[in-house]
N, C-alpha and C. Protein backbone atom coordinates (compact mmCIF):
# COMPACT_ATOMS: atom_id res chain seq x y z
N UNK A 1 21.91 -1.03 20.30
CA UNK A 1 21.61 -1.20 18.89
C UNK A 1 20.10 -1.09 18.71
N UNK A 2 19.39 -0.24 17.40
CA UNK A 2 18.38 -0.66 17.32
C UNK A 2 17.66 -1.30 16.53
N UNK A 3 16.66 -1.86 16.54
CA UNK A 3 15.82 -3.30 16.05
C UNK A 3 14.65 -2.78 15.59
N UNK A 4 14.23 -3.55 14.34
CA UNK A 4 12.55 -3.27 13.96
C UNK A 4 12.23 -4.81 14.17
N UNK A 5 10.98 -4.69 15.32
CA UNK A 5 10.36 -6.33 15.36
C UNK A 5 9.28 -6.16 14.55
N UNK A 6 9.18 -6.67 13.39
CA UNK A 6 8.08 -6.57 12.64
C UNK A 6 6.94 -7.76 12.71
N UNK A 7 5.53 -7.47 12.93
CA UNK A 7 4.79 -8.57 13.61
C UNK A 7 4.16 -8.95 12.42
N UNK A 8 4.11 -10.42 12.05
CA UNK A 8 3.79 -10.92 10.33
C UNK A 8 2.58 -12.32 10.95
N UNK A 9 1.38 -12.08 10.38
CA UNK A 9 0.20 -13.20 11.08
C UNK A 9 -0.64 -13.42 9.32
N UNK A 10 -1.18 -14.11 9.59
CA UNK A 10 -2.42 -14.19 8.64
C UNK A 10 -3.67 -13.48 9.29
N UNK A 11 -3.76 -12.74 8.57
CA UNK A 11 -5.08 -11.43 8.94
C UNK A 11 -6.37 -12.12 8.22
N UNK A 12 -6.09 -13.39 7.69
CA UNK A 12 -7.54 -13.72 7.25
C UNK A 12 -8.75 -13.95 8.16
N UNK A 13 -7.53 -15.27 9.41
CA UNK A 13 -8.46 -15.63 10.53
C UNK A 13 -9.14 -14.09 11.21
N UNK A 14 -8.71 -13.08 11.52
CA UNK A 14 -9.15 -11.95 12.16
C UNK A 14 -10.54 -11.37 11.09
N UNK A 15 -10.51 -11.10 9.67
CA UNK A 15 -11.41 -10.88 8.95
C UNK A 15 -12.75 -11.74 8.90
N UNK A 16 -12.57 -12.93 9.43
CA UNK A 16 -13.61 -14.25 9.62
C UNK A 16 -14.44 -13.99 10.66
N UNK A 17 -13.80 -13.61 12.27
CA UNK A 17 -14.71 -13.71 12.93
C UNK A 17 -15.65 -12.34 13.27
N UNK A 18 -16.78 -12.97 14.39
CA UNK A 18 -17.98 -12.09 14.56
C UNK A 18 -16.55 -11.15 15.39
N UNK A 19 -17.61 -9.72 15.58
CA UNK A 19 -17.29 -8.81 16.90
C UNK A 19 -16.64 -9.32 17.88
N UNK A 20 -18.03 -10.19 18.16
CA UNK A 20 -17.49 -10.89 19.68
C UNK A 20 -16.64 -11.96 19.47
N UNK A 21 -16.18 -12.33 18.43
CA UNK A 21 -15.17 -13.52 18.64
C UNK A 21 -13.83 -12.73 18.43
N UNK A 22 -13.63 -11.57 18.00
CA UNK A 22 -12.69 -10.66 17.85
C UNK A 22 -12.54 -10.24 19.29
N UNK A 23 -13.40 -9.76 19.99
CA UNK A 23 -13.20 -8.81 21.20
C UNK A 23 -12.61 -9.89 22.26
N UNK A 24 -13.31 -11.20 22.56
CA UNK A 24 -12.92 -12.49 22.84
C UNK A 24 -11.57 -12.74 22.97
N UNK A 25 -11.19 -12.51 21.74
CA UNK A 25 -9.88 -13.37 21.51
C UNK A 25 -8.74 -11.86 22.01
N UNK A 26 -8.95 -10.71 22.04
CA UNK A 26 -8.08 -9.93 22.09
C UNK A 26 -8.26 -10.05 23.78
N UNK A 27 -9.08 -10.09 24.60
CA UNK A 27 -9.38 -9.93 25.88
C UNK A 27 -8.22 -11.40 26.15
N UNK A 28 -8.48 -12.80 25.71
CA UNK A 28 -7.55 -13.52 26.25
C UNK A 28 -5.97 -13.25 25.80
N UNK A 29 -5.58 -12.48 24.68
CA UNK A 29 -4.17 -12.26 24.98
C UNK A 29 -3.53 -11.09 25.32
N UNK A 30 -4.55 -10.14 25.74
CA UNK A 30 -4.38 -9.32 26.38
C UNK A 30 -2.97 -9.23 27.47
N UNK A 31 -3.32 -10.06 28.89
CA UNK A 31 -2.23 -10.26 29.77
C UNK A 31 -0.77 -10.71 28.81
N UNK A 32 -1.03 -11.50 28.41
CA UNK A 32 1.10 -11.51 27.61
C UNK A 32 0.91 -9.93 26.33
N UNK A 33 0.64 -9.43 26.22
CA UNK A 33 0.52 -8.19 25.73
C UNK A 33 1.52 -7.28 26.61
N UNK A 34 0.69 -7.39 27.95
CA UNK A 34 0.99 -6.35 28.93
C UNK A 34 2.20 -6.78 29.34
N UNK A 35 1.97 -7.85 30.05
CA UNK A 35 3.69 -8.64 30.15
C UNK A 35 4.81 -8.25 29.11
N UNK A 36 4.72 -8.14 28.03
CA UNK A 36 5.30 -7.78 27.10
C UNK A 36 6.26 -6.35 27.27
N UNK A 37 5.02 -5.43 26.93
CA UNK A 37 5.43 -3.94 27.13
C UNK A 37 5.85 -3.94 28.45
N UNK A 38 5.54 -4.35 29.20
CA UNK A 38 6.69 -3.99 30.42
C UNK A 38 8.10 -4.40 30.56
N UNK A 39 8.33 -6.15 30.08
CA UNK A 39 9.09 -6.06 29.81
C UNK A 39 10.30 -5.27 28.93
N UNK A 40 9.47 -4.98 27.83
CA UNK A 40 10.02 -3.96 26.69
C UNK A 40 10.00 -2.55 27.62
N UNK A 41 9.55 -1.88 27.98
CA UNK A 41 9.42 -0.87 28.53
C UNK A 41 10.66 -0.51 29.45
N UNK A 42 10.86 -1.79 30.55
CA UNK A 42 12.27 -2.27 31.11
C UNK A 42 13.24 -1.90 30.22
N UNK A 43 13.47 -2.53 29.39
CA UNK A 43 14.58 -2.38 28.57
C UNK A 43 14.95 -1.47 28.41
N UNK A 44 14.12 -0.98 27.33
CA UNK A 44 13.98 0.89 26.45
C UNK A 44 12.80 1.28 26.78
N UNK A 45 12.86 2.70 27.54
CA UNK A 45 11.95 3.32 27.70
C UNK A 45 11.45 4.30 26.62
N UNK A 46 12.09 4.19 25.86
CA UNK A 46 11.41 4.54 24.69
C UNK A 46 11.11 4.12 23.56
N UNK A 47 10.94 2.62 23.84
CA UNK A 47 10.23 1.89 22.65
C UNK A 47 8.88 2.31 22.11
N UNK A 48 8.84 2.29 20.92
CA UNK A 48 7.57 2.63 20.27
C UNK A 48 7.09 1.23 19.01
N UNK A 49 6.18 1.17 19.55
CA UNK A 49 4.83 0.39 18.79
C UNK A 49 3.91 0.69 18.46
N UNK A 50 3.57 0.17 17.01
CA UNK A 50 2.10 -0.08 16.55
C UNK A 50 1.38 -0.83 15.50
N UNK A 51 -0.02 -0.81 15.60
CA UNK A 51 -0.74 -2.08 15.48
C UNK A 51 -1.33 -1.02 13.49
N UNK A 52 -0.43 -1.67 12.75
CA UNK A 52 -1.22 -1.69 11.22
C UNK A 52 -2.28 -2.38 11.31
N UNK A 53 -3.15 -1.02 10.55
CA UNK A 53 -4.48 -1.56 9.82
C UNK A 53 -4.47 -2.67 9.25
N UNK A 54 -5.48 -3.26 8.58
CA UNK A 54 -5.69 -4.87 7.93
C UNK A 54 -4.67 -4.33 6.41
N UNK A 55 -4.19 -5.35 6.08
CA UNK A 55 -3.68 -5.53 4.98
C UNK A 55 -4.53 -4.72 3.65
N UNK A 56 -5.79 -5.24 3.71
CA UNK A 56 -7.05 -5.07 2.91
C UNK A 56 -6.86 -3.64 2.55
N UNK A 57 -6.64 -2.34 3.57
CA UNK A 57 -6.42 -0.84 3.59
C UNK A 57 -5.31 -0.67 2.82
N UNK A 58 -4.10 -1.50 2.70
CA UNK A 58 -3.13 -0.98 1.77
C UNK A 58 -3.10 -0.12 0.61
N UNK A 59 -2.32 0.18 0.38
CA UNK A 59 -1.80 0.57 -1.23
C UNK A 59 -0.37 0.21 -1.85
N UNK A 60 -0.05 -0.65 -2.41
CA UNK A 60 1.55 -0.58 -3.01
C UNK A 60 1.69 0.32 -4.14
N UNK A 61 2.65 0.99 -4.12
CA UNK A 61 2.78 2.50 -5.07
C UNK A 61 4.22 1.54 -5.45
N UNK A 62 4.45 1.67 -6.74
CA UNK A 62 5.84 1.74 -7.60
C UNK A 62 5.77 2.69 -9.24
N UNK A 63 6.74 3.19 -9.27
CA UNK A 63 7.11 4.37 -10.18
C UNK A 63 7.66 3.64 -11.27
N UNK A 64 7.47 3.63 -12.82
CA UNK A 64 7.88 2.51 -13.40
C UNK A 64 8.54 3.08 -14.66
N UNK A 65 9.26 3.60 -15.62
CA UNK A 65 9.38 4.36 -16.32
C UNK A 65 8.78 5.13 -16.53
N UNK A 66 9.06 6.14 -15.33
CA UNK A 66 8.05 7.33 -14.83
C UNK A 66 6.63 7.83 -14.97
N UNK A 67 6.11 6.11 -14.79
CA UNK A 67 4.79 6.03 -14.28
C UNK A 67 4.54 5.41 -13.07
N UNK A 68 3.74 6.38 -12.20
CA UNK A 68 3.33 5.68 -10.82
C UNK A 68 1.77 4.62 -10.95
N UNK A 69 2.38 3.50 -10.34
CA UNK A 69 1.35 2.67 -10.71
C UNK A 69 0.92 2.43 -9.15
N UNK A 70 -0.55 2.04 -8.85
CA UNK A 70 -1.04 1.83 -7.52
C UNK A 70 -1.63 0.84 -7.26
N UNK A 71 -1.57 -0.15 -6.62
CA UNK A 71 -2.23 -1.88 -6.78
C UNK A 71 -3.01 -1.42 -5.21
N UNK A 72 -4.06 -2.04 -5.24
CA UNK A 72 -4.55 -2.58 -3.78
C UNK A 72 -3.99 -3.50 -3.10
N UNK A 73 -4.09 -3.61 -1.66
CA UNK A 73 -3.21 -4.25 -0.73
C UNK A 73 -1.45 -4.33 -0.73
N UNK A 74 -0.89 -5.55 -0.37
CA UNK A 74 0.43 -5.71 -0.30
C UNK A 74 0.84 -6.32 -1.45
N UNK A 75 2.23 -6.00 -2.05
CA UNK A 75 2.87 -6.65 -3.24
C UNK A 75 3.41 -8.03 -2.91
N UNK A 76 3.48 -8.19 -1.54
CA UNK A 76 3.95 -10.01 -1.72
C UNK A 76 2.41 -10.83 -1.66
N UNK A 77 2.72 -11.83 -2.27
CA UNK A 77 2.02 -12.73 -1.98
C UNK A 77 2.01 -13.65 -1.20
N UNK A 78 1.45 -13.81 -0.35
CA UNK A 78 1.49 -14.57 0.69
C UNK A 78 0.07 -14.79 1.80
N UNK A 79 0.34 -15.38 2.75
CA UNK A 79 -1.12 -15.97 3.81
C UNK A 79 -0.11 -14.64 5.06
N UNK A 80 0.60 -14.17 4.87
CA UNK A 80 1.26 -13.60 6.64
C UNK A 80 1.42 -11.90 6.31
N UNK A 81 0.70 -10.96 6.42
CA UNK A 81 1.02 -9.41 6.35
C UNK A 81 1.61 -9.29 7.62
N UNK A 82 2.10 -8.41 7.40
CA UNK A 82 2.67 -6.83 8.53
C UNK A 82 1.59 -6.49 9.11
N UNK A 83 1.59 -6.47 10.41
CA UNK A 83 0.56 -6.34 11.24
C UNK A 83 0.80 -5.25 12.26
N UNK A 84 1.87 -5.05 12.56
CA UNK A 84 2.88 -3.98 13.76
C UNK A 84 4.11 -3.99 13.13
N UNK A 85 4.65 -3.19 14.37
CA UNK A 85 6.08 -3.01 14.09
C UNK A 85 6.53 -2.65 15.48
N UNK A 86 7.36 -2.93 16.57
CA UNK A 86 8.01 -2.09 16.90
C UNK A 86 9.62 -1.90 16.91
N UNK A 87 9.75 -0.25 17.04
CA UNK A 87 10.97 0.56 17.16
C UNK A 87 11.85 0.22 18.65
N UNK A 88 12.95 -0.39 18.89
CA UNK A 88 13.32 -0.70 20.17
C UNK A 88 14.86 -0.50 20.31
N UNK A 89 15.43 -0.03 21.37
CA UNK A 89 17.04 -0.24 21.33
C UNK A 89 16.85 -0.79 22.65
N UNK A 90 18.25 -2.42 21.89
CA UNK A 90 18.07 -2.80 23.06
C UNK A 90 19.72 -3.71 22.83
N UNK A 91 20.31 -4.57 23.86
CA UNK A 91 21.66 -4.06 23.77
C UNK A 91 22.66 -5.02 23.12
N UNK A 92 21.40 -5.88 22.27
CA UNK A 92 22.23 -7.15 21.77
C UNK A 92 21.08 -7.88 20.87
N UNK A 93 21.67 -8.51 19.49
CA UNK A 93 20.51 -9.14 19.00
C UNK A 93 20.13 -10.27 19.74
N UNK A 94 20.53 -10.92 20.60
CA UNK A 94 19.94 -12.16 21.06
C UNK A 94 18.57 -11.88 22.15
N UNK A 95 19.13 -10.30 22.73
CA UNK A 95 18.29 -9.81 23.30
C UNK A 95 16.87 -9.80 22.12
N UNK A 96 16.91 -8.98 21.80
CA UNK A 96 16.05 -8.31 20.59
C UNK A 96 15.07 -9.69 19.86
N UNK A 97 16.12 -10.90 20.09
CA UNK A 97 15.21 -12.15 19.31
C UNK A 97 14.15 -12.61 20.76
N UNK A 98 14.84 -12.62 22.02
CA UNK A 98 14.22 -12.99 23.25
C UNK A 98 12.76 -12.33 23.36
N UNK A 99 12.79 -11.04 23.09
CA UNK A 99 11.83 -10.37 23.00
C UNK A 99 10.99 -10.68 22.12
N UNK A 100 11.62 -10.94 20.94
CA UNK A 100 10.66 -11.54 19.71
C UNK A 100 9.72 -12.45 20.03
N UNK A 101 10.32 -13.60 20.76
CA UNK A 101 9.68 -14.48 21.27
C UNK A 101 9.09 -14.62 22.10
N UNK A 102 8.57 -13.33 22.69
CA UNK A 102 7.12 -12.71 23.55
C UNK A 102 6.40 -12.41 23.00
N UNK A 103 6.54 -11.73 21.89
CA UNK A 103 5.41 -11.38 21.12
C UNK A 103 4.17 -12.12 21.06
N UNK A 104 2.77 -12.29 21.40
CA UNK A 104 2.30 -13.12 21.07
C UNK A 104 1.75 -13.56 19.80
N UNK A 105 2.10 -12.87 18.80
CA UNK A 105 1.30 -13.26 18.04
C UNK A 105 2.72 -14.49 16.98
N UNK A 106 4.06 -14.36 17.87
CA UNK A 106 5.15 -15.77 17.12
C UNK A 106 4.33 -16.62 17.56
N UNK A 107 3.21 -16.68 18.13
CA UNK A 107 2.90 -18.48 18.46
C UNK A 107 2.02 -18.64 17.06
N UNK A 108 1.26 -17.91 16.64
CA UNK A 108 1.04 -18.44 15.34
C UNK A 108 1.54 -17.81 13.79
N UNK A 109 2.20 -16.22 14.09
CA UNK A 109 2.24 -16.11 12.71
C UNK A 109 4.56 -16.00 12.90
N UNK A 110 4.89 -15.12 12.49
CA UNK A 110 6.10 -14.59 12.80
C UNK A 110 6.34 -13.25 12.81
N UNK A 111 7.66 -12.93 13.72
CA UNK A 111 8.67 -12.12 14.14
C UNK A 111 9.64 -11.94 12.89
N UNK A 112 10.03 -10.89 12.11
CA UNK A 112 10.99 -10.18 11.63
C UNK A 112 11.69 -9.62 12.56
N UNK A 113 12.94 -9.79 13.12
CA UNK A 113 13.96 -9.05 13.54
C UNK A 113 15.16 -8.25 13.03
N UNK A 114 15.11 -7.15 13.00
CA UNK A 114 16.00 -6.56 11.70
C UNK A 114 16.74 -5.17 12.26
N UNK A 115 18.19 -5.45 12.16
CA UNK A 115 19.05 -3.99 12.52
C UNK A 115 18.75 -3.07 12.04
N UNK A 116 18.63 -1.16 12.78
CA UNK A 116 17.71 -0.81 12.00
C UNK A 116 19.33 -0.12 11.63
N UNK A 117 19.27 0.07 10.21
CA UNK A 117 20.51 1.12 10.00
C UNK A 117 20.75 3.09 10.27
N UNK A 118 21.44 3.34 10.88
CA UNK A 118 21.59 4.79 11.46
C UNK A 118 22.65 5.35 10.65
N UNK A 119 22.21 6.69 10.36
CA UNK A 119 23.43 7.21 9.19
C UNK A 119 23.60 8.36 10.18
């Protein structure tokens, strides 16, 4: 079956710090990163991931009685954006949540786990 793990954090703390407290902090979670993709990699070798730009880069587009209207950033409101995503088949949702819960960034923001539908 396949799964979208969608990776949801508050991107504020990341907009706050210096360079080096950015480069810092990616260097220590680096290793469960890697741990990660291998595990994932194990699984499905053809999982695909990736890391969305800051929220801030957005655009929400909606068409409204056939006017397209364009807002900056994301239409929910909230402290947690979309940060990644990955594409994975893997052979069971409990699997798919297990994995979730490597992710590192569930220790502070959340995991979306979601069937992806195939027509």
């Amino acid at each position: 079956m396949k799964y979208a793990l969608m990776v949801y954090g508050d991107q504020s703390a990341w907009e706050q710090m210096s360079e080096e407290e950015a480069k810092a902090s990616r260097a220590e979670s680096m290793p469960k990163w890697i741990a990660l993709f291998e595990e994932m990699g194990r699984l499905d070798p053809n999982v695909d991931g990736k890391e969305l730009d800051s929220a801030t880069t957005a655009k929400t587009v909606r068409v409204r009685d056939g006017e397209t209207l364009i807002s900056d950033g994301p239409f929910a409101e909230t402290k947690e954006q979309i940060g990644g995503i990955f594409l994975t088949d893997l052979p069971d949702l409990d699997t798919a949540i297990a994995i979730a819960t490597k992710i590192p960034l569930a220790e502070h923001g959340s995991i979306e786990v979601r069937p992806v539908v195939e027509h």
